[in-house]
C-alpha atoms as a PDB file:
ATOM      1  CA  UNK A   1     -96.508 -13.281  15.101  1.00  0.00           C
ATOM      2  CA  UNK A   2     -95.930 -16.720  14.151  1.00  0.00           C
ATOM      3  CA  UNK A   3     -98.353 -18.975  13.559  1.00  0.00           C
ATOM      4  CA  UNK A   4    -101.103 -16.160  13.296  1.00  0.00           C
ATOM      5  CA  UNK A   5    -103.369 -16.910  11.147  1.00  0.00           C
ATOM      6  CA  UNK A   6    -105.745 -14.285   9.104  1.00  0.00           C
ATOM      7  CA  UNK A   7    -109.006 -15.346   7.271  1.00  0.00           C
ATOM      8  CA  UNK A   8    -111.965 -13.832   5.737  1.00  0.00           C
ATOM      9  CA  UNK A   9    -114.731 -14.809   3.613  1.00  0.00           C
ATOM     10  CA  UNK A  10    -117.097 -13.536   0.964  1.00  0.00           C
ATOM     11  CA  UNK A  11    -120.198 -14.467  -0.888  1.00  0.00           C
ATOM     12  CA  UNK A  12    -122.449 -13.154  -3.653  1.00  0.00           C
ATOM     13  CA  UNK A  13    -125.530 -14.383  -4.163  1.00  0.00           C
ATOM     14  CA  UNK A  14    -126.320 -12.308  -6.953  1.00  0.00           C
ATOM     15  CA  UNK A  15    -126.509 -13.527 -10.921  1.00  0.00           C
ATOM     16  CA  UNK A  16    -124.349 -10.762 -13.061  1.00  0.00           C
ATOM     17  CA  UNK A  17    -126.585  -8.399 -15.134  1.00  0.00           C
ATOM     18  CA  UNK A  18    -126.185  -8.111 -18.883  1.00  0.00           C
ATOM     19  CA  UNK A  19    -122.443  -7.416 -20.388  1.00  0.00           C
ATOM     20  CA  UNK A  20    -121.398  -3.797 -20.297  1.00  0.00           C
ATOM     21  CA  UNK A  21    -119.156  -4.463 -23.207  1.00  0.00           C
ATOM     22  CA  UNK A  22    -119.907  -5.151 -26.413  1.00  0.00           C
ATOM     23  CA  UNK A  23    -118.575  -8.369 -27.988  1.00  0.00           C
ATOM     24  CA  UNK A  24    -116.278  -6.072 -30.330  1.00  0.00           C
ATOM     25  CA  UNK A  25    -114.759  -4.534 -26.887  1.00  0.00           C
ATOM     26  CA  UNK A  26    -114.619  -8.064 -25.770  1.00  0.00           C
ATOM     27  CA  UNK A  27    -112.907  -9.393 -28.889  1.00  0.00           C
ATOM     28  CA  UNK A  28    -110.453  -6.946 -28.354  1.00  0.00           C
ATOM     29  CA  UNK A  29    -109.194  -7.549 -25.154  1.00  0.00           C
ATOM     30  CA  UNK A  30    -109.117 -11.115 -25.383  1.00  0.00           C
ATOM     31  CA  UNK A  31    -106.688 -10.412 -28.121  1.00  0.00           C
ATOM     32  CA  UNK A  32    -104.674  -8.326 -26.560  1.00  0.00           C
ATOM     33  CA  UNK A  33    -104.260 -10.178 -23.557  1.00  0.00           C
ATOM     34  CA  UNK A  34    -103.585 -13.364 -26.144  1.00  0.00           C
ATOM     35  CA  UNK A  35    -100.719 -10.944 -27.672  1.00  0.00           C
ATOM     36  CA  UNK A  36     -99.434 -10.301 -24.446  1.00  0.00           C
ATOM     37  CA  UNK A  37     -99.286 -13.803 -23.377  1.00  0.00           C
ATOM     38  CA  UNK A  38     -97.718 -15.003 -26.096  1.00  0.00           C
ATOM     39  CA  UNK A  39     -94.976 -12.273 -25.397  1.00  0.00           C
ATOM     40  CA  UNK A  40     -94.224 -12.865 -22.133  1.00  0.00           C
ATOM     41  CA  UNK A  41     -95.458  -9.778 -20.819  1.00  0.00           C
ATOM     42  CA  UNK A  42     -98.431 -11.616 -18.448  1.00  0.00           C
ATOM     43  CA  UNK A  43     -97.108 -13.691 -15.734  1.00  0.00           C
ATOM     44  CA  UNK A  44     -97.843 -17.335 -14.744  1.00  0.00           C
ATOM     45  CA  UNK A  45     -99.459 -18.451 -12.026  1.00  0.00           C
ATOM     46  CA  UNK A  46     -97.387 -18.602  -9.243  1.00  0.00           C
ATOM     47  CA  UNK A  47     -99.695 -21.360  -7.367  1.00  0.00           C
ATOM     48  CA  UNK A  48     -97.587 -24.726  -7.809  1.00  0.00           C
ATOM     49  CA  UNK A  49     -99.418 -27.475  -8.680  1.00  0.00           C
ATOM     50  CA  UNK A  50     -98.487 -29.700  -5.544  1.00  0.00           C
ATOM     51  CA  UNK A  51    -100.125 -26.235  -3.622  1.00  0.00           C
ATOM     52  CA  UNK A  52    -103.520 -26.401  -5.457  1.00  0.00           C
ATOM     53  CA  UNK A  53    -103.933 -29.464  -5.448  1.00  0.00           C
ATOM     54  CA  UNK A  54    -103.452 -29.680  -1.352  1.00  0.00           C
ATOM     55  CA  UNK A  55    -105.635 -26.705  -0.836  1.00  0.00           C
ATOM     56  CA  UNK A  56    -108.451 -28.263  -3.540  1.00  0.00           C
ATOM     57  CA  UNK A  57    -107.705 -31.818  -1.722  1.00  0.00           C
ATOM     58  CA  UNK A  58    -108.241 -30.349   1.682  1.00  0.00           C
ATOM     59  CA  UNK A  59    -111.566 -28.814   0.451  1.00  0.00           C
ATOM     60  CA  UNK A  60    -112.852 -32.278  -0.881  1.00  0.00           C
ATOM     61  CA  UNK A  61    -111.871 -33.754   1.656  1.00  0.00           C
ATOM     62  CA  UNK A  62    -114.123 -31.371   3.922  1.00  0.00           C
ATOM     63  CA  UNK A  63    -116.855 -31.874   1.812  1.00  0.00           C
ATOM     64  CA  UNK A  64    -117.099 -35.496   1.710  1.00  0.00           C
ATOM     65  CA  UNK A  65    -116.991 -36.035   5.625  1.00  0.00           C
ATOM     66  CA  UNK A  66    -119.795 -33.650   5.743  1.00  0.00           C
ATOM     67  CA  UNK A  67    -121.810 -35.591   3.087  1.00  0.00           C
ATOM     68  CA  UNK A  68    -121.363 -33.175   0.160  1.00  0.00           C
ATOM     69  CA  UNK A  69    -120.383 -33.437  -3.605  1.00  0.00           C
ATOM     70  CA  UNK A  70    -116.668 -32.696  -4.226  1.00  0.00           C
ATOM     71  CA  UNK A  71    -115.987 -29.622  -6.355  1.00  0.00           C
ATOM     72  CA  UNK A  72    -114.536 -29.356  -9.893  1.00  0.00           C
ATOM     73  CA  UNK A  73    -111.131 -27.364 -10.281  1.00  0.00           C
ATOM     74  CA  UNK A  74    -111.688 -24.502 -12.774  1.00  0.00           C
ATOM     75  CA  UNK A  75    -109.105 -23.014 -14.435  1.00  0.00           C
ATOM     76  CA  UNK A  76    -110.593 -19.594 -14.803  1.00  0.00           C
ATOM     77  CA  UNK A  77    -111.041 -19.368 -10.838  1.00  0.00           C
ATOM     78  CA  UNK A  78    -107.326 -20.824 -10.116  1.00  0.00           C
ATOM     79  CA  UNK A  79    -106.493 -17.914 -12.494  1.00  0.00           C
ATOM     80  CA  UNK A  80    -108.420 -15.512 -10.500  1.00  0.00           C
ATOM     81  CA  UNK A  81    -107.260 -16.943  -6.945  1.00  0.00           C
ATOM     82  CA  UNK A  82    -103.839 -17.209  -7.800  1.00  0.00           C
ATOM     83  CA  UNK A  83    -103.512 -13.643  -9.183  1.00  0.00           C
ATOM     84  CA  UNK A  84    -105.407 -12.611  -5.964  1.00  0.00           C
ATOM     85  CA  UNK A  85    -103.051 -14.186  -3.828  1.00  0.00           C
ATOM     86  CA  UNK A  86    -100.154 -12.913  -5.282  1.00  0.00           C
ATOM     87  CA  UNK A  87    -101.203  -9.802  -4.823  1.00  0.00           C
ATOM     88  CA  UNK A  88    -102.065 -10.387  -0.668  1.00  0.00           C
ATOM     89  CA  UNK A  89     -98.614 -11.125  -0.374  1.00  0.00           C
ATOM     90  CA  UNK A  90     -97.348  -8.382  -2.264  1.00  0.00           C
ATOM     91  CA  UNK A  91     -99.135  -6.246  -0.173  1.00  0.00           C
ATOM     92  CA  UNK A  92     -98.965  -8.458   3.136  1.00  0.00           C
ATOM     93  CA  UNK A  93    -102.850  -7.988   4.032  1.00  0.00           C
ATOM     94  CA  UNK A  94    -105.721 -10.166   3.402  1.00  0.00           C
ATOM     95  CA  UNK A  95    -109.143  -8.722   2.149  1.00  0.00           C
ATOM     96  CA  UNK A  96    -111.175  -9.671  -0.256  1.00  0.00           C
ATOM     97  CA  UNK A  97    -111.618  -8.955  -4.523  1.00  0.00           C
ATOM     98  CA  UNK A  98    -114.627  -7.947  -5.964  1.00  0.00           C
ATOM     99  CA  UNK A  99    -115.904 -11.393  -7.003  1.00  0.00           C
ATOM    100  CA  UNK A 100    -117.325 -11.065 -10.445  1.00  0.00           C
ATOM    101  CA  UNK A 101    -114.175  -9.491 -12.137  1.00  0.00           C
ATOM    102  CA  UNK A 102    -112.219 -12.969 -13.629  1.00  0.00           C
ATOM    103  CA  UNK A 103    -114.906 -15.690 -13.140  1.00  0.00           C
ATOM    104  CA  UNK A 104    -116.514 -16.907 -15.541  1.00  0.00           C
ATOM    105  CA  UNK A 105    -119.405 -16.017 -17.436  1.00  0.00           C
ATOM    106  CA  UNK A 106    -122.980 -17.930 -16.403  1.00  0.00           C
ATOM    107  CA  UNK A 107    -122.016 -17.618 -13.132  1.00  0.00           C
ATOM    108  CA  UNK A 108    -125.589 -18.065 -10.576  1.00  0.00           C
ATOM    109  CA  UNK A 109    -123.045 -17.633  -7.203  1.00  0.00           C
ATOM    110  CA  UNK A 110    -119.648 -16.835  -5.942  1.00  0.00           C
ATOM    111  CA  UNK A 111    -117.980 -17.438  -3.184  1.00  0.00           C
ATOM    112  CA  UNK A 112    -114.347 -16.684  -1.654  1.00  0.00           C
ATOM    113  CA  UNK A 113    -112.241 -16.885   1.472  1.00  0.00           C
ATOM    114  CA  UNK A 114    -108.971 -15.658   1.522  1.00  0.00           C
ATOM    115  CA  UNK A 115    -106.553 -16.292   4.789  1.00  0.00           C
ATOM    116  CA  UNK A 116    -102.806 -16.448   5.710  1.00  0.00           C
ATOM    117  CA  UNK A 117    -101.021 -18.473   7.603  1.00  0.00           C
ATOM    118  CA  UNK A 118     -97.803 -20.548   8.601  1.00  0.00           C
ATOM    119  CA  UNK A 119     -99.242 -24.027   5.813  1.00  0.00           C
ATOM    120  CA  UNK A 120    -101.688 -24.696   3.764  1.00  0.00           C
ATOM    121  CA  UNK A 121    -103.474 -27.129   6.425  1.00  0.00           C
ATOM    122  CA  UNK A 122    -103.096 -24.795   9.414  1.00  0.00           C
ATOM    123  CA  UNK A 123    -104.951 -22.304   7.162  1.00  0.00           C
ATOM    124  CA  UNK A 124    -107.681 -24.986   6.055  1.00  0.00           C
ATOM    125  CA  UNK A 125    -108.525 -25.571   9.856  1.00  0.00           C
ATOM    126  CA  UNK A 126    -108.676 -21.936  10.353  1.00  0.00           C
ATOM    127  CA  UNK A 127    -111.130 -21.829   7.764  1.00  0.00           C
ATOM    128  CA  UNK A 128    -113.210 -25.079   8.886  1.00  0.00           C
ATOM    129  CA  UNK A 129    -113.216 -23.349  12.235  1.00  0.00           C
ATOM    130  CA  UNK A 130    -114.972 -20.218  11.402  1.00  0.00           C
ATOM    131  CA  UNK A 131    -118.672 -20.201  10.621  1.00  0.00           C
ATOM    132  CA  UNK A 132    -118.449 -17.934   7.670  1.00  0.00           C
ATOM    133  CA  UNK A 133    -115.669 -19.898   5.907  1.00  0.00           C
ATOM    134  CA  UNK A 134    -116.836 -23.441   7.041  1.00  0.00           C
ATOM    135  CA  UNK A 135    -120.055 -22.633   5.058  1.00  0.00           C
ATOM    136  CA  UNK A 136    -118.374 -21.535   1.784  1.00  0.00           C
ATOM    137  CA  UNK A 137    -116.584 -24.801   1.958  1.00  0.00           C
ATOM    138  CA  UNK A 138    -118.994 -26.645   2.635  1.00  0.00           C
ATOM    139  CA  UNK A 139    -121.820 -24.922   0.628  1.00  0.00           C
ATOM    140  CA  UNK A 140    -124.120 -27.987  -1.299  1.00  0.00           C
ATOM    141  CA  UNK A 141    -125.075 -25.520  -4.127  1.00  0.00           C
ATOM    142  CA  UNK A 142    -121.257 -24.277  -5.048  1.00  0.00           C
ATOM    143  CA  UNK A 143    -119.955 -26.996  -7.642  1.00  0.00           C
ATOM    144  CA  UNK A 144    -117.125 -25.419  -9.126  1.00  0.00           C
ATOM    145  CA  UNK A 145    -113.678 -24.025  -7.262  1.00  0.00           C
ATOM    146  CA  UNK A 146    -110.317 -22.175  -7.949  1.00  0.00           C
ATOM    147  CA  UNK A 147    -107.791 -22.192  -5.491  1.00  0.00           C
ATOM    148  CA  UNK A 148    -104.068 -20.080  -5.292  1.00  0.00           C
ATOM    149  CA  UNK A 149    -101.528 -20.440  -2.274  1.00  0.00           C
ATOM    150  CA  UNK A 150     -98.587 -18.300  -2.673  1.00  0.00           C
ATOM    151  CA  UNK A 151     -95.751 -18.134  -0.745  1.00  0.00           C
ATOM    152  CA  UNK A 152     -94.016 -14.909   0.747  1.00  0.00           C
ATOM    153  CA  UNK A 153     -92.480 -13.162   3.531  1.00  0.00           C
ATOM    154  CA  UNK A 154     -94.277 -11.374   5.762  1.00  0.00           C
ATOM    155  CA  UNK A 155     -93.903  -9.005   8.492  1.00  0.00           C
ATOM    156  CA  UNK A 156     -90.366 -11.305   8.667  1.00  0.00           C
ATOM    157  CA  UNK A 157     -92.312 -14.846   8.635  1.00  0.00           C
ATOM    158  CA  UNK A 158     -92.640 -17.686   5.829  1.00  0.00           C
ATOM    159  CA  UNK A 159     -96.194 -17.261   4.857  1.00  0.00           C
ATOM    160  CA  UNK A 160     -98.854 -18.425   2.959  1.00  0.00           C
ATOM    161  CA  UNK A 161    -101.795 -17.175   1.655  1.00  0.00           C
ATOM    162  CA  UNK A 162    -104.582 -19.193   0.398  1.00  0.00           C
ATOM    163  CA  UNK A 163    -107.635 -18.098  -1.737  1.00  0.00           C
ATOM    164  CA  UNK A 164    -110.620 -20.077  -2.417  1.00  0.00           C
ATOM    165  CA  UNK A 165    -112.732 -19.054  -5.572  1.00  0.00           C
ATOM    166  CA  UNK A 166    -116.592 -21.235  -5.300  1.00  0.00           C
ATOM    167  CA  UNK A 167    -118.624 -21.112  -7.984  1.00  0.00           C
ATOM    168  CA  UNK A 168    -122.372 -21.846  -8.536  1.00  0.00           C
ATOM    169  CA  UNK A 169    -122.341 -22.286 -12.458  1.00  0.00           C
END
């Protein structure tokens, strides 16, 4: 099983409908998450910044040799990808989250792959090399992106796994 590498991808083309909660509801929330924040209870990201910034740098990278804009890190997405990704590897499986739920509002499209794999780049060329993935990446109309890469043991091997949040905003 080393070295196997597990991807998937994900796209949604369609602009979110009108809040189902009303901005009292919303209020709410946002302070209790706030509360719980402040008290620990939430956990950080487990992403490190050295990760992100590989996975985002790969990504640009991509992008440029294929003629396209880079994307801008957003930290609503990492949020979203990272807390994704934690929970792959908690569960050792990839598949994918329902891609409205954390991104932010205004959103016009979403994107996401998720994969695993031995390193960040190994997973990055497993993405380039799949049709489905390669065109998230490399997708003119995404502008925005939010990356995790967590690392776990799985099935008794060092893994990663990667998530890429694009965003159309």
């Amino acid at each position: 099983m080393a070295g196997t590498l597990t991807i998937t991808d994900l796209v949604d083309d369609a602009a979110p409908g009108p809040p189902r909660r009303g901005r009292r509801a919303v209020t709410l929330l946002a302070t209790v998450a706030a509360m719980m924040m402040l008290s620990g209870v939430l956990t950080s990201c487990e992403t490190t910044t050295g990760d992100r910034n590989e996975v985002i740098a790969h990504i640009n990278y991509s992008r440029a040799q294929a003629g396209v804009s880079p994307l801008a890190e957003n930290a609503e997405l990492n949020t979203k990808a990272d807390a994704w990704a934690s929970r792959l590897r908690d569960d050792c499986n990839i598949y994918h989250s329902r891609l409205a739920d954390g991104a932010p509002q205004g959103w016009q499209k979403l994107g996401e792959n998720v994969g695993r794999g031995g390193d960040i780049s190994g997973v990055h060329q497993a993405y380039l090399n799949s049709p489905g993935h390669r065109r998230n990446i490399l997708d003119p109309s995404f502008n925005l992106v939010g990356t995790g890469a967590v690392w776990g043991t799985c099935d008794g091997y060092r893994t990663v796994f990667t998530v890429q949040v694009f965003m159309r905003g």
